[in-house]
C-alpha atoms as a PDB file:
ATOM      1  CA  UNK A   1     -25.016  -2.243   5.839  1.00  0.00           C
ATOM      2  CA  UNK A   2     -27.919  -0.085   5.674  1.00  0.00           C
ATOM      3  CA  UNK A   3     -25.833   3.086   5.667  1.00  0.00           C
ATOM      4  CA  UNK A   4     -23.579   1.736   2.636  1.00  0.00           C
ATOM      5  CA  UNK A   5     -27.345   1.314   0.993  1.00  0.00           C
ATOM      6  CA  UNK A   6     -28.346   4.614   1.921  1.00  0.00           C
ATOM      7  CA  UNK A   7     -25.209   6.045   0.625  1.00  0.00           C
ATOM      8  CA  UNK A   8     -25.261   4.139  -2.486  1.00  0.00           C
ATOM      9  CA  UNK A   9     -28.515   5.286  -3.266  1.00  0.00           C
ATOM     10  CA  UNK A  10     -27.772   8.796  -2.515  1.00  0.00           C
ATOM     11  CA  UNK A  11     -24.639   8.535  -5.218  1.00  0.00           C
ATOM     12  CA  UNK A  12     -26.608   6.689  -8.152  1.00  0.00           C
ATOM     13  CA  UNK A  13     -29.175   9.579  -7.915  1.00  0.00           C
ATOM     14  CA  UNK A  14     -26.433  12.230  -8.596  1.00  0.00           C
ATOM     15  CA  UNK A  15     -25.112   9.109 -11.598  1.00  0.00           C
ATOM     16  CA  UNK A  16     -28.112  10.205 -12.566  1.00  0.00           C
ATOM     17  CA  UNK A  17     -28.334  13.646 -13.024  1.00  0.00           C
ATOM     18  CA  UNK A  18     -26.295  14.217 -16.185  1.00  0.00           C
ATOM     19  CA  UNK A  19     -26.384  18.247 -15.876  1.00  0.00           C
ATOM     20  CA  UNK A  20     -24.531  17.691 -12.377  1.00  0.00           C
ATOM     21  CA  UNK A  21     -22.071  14.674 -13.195  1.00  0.00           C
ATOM     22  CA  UNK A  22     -20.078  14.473 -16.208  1.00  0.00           C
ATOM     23  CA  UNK A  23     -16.966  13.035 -15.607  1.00  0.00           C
ATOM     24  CA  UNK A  24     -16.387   9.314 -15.527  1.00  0.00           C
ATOM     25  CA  UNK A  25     -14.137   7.795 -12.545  1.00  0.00           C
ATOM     26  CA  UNK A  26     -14.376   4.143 -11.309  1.00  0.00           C
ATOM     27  CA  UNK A  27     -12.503   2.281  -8.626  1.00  0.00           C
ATOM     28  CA  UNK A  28     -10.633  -0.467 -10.296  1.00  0.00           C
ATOM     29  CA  UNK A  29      -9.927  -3.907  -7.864  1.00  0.00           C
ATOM     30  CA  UNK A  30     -11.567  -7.031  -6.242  1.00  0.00           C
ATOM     31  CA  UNK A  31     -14.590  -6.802  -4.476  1.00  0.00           C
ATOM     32  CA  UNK A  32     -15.136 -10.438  -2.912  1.00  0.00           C
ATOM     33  CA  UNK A  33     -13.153 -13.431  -1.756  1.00  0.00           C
ATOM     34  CA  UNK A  34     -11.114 -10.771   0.559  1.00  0.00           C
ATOM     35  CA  UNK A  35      -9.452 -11.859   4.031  1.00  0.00           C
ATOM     36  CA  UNK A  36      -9.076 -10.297   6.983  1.00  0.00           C
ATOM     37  CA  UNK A  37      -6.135  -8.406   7.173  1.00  0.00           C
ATOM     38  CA  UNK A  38      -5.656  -8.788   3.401  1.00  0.00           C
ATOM     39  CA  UNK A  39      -4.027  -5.704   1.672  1.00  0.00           C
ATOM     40  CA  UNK A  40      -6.017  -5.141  -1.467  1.00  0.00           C
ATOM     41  CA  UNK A  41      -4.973  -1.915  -4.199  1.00  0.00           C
ATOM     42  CA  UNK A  42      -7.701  -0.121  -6.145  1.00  0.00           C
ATOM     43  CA  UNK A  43      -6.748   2.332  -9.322  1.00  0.00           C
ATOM     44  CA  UNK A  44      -8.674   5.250  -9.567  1.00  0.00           C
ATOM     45  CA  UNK A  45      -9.074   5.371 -13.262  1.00  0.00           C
ATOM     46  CA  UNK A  46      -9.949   8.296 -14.916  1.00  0.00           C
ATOM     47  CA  UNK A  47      -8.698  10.680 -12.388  1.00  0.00           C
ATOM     48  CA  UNK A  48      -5.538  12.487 -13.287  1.00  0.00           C
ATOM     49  CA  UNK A  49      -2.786  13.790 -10.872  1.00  0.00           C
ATOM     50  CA  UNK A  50      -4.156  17.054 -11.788  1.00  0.00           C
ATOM     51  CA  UNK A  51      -7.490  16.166 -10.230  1.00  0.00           C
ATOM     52  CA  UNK A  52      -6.041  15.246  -6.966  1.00  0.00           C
ATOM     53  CA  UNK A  53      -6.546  18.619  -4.792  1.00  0.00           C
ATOM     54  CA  UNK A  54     -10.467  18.594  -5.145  1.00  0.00           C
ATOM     55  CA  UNK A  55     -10.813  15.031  -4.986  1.00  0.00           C
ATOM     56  CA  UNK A  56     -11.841  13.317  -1.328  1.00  0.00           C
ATOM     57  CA  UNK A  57     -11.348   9.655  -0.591  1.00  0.00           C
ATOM     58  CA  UNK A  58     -14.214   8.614   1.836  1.00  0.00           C
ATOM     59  CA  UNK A  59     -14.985   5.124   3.846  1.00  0.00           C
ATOM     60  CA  UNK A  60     -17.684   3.870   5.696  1.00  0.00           C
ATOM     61  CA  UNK A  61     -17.697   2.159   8.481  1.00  0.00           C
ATOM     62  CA  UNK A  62     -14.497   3.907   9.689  1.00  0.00           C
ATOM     63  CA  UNK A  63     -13.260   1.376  12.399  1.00  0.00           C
ATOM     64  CA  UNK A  64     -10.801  -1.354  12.188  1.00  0.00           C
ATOM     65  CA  UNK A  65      -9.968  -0.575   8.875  1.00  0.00           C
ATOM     66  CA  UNK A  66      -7.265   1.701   6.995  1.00  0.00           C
ATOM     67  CA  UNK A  67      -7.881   3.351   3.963  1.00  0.00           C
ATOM     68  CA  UNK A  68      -4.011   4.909   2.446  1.00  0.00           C
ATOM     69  CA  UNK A  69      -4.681   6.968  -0.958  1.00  0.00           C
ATOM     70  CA  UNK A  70      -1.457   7.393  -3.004  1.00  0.00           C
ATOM     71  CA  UNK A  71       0.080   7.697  -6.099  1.00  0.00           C
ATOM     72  CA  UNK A  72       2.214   5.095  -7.689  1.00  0.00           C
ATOM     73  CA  UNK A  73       5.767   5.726  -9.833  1.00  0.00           C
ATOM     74  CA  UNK A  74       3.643   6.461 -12.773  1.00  0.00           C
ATOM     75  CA  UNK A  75       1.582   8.758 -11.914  1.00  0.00           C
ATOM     76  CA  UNK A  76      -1.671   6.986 -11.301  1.00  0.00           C
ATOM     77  CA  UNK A  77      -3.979   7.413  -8.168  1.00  0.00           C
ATOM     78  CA  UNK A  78      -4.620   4.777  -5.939  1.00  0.00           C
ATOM     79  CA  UNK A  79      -5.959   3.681  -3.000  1.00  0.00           C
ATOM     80  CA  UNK A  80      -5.026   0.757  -0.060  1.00  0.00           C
ATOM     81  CA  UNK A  81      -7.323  -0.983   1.934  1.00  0.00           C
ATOM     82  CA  UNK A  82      -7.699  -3.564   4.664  1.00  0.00           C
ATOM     83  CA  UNK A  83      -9.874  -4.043   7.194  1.00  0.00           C
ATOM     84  CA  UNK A  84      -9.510  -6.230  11.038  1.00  0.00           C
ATOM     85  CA  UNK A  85     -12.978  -7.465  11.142  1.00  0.00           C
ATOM     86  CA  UNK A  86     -15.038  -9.479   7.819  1.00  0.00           C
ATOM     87  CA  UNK A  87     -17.886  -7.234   6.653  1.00  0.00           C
ATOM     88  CA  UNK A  88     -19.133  -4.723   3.973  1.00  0.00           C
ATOM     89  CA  UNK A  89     -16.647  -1.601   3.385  1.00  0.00           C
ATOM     90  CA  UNK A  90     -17.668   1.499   1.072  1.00  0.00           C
ATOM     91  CA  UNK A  91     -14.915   3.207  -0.260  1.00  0.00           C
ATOM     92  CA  UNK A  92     -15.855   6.535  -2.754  1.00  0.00           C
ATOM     93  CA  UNK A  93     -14.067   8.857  -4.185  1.00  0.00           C
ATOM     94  CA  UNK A  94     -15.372  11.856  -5.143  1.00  0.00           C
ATOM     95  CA  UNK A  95     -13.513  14.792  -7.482  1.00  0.00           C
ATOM     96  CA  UNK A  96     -14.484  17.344  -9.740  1.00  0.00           C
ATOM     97  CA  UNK A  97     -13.022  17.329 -13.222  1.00  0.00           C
ATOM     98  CA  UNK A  98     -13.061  20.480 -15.712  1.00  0.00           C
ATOM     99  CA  UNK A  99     -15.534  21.615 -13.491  1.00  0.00           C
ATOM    100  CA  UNK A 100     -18.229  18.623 -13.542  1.00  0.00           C
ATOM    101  CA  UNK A 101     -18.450  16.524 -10.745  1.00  0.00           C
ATOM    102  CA  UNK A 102     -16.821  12.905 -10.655  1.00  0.00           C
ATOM    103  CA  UNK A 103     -18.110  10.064  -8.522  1.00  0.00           C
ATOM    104  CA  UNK A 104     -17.048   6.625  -8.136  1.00  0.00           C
ATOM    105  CA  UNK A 105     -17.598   3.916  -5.391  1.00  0.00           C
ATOM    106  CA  UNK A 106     -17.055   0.067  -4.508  1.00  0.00           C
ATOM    107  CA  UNK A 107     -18.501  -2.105  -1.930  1.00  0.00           C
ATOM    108  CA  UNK A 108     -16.061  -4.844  -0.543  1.00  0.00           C
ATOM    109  CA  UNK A 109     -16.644  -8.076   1.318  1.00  0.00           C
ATOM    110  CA  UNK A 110     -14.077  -9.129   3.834  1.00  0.00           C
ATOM    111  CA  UNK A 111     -14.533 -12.689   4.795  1.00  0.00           C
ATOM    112  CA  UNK A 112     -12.633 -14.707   7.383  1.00  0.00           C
ATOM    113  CA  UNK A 113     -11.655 -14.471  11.540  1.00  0.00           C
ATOM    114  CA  UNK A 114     -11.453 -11.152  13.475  1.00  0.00           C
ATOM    115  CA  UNK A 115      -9.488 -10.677  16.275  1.00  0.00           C
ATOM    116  CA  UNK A 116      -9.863 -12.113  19.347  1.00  0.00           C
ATOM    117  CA  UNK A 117     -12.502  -9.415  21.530  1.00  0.00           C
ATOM    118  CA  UNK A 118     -10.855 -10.904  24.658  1.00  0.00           C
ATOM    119  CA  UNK A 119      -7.197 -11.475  24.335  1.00  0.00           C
ATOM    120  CA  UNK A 120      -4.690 -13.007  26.591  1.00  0.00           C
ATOM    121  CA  UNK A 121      -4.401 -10.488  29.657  1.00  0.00           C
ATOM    122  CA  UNK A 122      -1.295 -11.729  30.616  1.00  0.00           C
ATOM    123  CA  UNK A 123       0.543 -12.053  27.235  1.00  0.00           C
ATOM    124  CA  UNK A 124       4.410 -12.834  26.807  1.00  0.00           C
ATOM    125  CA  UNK A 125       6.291  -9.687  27.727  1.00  0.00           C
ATOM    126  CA  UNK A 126       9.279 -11.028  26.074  1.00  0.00           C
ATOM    127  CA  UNK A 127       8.365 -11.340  22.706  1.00  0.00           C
ATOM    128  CA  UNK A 128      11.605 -13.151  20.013  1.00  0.00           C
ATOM    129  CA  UNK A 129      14.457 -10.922  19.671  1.00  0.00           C
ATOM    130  CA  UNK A 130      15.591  -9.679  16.079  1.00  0.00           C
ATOM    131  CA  UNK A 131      17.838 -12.568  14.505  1.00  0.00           C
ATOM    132  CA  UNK A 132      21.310 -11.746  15.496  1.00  0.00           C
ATOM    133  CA  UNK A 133      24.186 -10.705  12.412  1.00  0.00           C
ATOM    134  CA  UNK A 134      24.927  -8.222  10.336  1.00  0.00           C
ATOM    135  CA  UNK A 135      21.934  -6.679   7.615  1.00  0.00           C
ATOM    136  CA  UNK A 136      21.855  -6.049   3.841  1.00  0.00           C
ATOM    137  CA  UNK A 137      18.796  -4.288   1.825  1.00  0.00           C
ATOM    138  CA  UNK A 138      17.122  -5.411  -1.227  1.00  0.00           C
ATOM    139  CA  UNK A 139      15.355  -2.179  -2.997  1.00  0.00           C
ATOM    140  CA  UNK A 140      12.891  -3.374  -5.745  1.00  0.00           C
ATOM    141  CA  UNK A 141      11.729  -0.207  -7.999  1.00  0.00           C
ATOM    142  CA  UNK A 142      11.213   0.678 -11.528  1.00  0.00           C
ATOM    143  CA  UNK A 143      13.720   1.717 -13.136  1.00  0.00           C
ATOM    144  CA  UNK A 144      11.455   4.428 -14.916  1.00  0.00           C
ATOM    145  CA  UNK A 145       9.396   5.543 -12.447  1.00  0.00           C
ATOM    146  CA  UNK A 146      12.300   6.926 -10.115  1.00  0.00           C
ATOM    147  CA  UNK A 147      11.938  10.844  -9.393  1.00  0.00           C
ATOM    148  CA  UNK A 148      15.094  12.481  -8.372  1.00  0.00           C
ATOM    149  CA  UNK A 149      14.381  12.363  -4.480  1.00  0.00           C
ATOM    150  CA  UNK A 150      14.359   8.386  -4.723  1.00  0.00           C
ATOM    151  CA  UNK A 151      17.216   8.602  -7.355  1.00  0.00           C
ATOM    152  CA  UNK A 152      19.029  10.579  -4.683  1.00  0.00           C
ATOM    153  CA  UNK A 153      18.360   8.471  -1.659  1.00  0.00           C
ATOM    154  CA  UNK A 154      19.261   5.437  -3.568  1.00  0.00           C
ATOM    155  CA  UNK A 155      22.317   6.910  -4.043  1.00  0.00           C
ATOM    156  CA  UNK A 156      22.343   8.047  -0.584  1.00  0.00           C
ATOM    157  CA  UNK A 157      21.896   4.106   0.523  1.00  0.00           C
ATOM    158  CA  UNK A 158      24.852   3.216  -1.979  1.00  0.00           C
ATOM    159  CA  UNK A 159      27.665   4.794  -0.600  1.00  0.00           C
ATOM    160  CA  UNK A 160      26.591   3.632   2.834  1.00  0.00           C
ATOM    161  CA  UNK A 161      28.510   1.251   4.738  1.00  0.00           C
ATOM    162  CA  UNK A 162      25.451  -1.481   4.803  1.00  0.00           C
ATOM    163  CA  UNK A 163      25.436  -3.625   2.087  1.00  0.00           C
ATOM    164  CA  UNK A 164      22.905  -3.065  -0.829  1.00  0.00           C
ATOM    165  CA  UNK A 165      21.154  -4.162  -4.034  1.00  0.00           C
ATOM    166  CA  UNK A 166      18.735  -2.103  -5.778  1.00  0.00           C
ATOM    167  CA  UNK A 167      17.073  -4.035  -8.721  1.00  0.00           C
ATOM    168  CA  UNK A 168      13.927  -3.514 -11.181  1.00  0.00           C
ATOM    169  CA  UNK A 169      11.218  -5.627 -10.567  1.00  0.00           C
ATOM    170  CA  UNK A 170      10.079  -6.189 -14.113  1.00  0.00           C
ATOM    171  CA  UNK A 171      13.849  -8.092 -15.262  1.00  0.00           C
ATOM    172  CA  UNK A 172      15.083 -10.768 -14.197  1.00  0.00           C
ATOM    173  CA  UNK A 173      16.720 -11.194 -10.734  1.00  0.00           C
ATOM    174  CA  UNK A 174      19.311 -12.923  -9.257  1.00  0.00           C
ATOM    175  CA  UNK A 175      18.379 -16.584  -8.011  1.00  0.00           C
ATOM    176  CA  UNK A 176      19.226 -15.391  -4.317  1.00  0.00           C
ATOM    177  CA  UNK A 177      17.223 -12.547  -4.637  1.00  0.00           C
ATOM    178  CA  UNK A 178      14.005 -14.502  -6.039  1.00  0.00           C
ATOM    179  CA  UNK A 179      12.945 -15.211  -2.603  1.00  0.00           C
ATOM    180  CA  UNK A 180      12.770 -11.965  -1.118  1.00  0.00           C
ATOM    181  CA  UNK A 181      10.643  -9.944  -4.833  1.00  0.00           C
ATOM    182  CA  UNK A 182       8.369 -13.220  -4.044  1.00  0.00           C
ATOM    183  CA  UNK A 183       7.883 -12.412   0.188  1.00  0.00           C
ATOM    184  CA  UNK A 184       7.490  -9.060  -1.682  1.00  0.00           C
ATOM    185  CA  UNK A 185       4.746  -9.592  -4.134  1.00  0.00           C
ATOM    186  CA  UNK A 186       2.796 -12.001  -1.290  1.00  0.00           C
ATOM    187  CA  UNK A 187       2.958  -9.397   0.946  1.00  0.00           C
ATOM    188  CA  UNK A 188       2.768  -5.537  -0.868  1.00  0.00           C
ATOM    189  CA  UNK A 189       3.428  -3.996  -4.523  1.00  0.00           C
ATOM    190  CA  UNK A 190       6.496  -2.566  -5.499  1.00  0.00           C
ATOM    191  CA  UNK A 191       8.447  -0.036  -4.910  1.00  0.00           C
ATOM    192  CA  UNK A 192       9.449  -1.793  -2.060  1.00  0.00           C
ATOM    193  CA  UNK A 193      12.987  -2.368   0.717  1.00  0.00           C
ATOM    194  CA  UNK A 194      14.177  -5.545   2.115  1.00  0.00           C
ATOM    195  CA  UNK A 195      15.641  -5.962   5.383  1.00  0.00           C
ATOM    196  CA  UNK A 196      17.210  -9.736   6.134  1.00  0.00           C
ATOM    197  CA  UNK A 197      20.136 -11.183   7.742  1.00  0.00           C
ATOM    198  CA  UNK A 198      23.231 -10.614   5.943  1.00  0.00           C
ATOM    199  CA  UNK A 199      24.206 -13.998   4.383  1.00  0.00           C
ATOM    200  CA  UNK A 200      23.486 -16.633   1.804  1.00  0.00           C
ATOM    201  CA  UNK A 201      19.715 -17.190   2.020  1.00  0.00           C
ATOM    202  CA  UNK A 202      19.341 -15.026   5.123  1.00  0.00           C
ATOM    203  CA  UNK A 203      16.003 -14.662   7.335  1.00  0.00           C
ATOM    204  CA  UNK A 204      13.924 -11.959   5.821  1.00  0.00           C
ATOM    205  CA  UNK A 205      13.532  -9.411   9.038  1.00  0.00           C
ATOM    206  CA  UNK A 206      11.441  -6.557   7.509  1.00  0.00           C
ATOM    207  CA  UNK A 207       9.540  -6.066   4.428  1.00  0.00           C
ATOM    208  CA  UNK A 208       8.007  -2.650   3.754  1.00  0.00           C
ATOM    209  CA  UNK A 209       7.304   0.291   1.071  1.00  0.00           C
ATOM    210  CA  UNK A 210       9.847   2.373  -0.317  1.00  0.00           C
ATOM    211  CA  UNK A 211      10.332   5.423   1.193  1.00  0.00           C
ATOM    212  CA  UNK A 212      10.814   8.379  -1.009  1.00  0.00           C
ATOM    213  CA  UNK A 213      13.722  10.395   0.948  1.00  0.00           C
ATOM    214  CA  UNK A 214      16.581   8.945   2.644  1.00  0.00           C
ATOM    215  CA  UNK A 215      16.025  10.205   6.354  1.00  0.00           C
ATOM    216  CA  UNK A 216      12.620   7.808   6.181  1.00  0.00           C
ATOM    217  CA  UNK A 217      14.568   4.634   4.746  1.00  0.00           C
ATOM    218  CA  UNK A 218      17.485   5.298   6.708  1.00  0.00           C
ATOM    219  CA  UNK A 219      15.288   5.363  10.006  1.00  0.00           C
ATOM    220  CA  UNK A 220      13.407   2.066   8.887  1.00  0.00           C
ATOM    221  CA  UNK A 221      17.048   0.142   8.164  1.00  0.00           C
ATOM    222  CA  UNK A 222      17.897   1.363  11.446  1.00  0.00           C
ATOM    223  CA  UNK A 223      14.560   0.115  13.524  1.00  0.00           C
ATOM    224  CA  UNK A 224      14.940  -3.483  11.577  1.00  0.00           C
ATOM    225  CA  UNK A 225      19.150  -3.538  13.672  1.00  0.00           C
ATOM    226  CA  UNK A 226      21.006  -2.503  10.068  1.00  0.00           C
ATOM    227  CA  UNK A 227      24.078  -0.131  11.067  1.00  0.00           C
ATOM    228  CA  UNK A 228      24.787   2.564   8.613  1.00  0.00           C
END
């Protein structure tokens, strides 16, 4: 904690300095009432795809946690956390727009159980098979926000043999599908893919984030027993 202090203090000096730091950023999510494990999104507003090759996402402390920077459909920076253990995280991000520095940080509290230190040293080596059956794939993406390689592998996934349903998350879905955009938005944000068991109401076997070519998606069908 005292290293998040000492680095906070560092950064609100340069805030500070008006001459040196211009440009506005901030990191845009929830800061408390966080789980462990939780997957939590921050926008980096302010910051422009343009800005993206001299900007540098930093953490602190840098174990049992992941920190994922990308950019969403439209265009807008952002940055995925979670963390194994409860504590304080830093995340900053630091840029330099029209050639003035940008600076912008957020402490998080992660509340709730870590992992066990001393696990089972003789665990079950045969953990539960993959339902058995057939698969089908539920893609949930905007409409809008699709750039030709996703138009193309989504193209690519329709005129495979497996079957398929690719559907906007902001209209209305089908009642069958309404279970799987809800595992969705429990679990991750859209753009996302759908692996269950192919029929009526079938068990949900993988839920992940789009890929954005069709070698990546085809590969993650494949590991979750669909046949292409």
């Amino acid at each position: 904690m005292s290293r998040i202090l000492s680095l906070s203090i560092t950064m609100l000096a340069m805030l500070l300095a008006p001459s040196i730091l211009l440009s506005q950023i901030s990191l845009v999510g929830p800061t408390k009432n966080i789980e462990v494990g939780e997957i939590v999104d921050y926008e980096v507003a302010g910051l422009g795809e343009d800005d993206l090759p001299a900007s540098k996402v930093t953490h602190f402390p840098r174990d049992k946690v992941r920190v994922k920077p990308y950019l969403t459909w439209g265009k807008m920076p952002m940055i995925e956390f979670s963390a194994r253990q409860p504590g304080k995280y830093l995340i900053s991000v630091a840029s330099c727009i029209n050639g003035k520095l940008a600076y912008a940080e957020v402490v998080i509290t992660v509340e709730g159980q870590g992992p066990d230190p001393s696990p089972d040293p003789d665990p079950d080596p045969d953990p539960d098979p993959p339902p058995p059956g057939k698969r089908k794939i539920i893609v949930f993406a905007e409409t809008g926000s699709r750039t030709t390689n996703v138009a193309q592998m989504l193209m690519s996934l329709r005129s495979s043999s497996i079957p398929s349903l690719i559907l906007d998350p902001n209209h209305v879905v089908p009642p069958e599908v309404a279970k799987y955009r809800k595992a969705v938005e429990d679990g991750i944000s859209f753009p996302a893919v759908v692996v269950a068991v192919d029929e009526p109401d079938g068990k949900i076997i993988h839920i992940g984030r789009l890929p954005d070519n069709w070698p990546d998606l085809k590969a993650a069908i494949e590991k979750h027993g669909g046949v292409l």
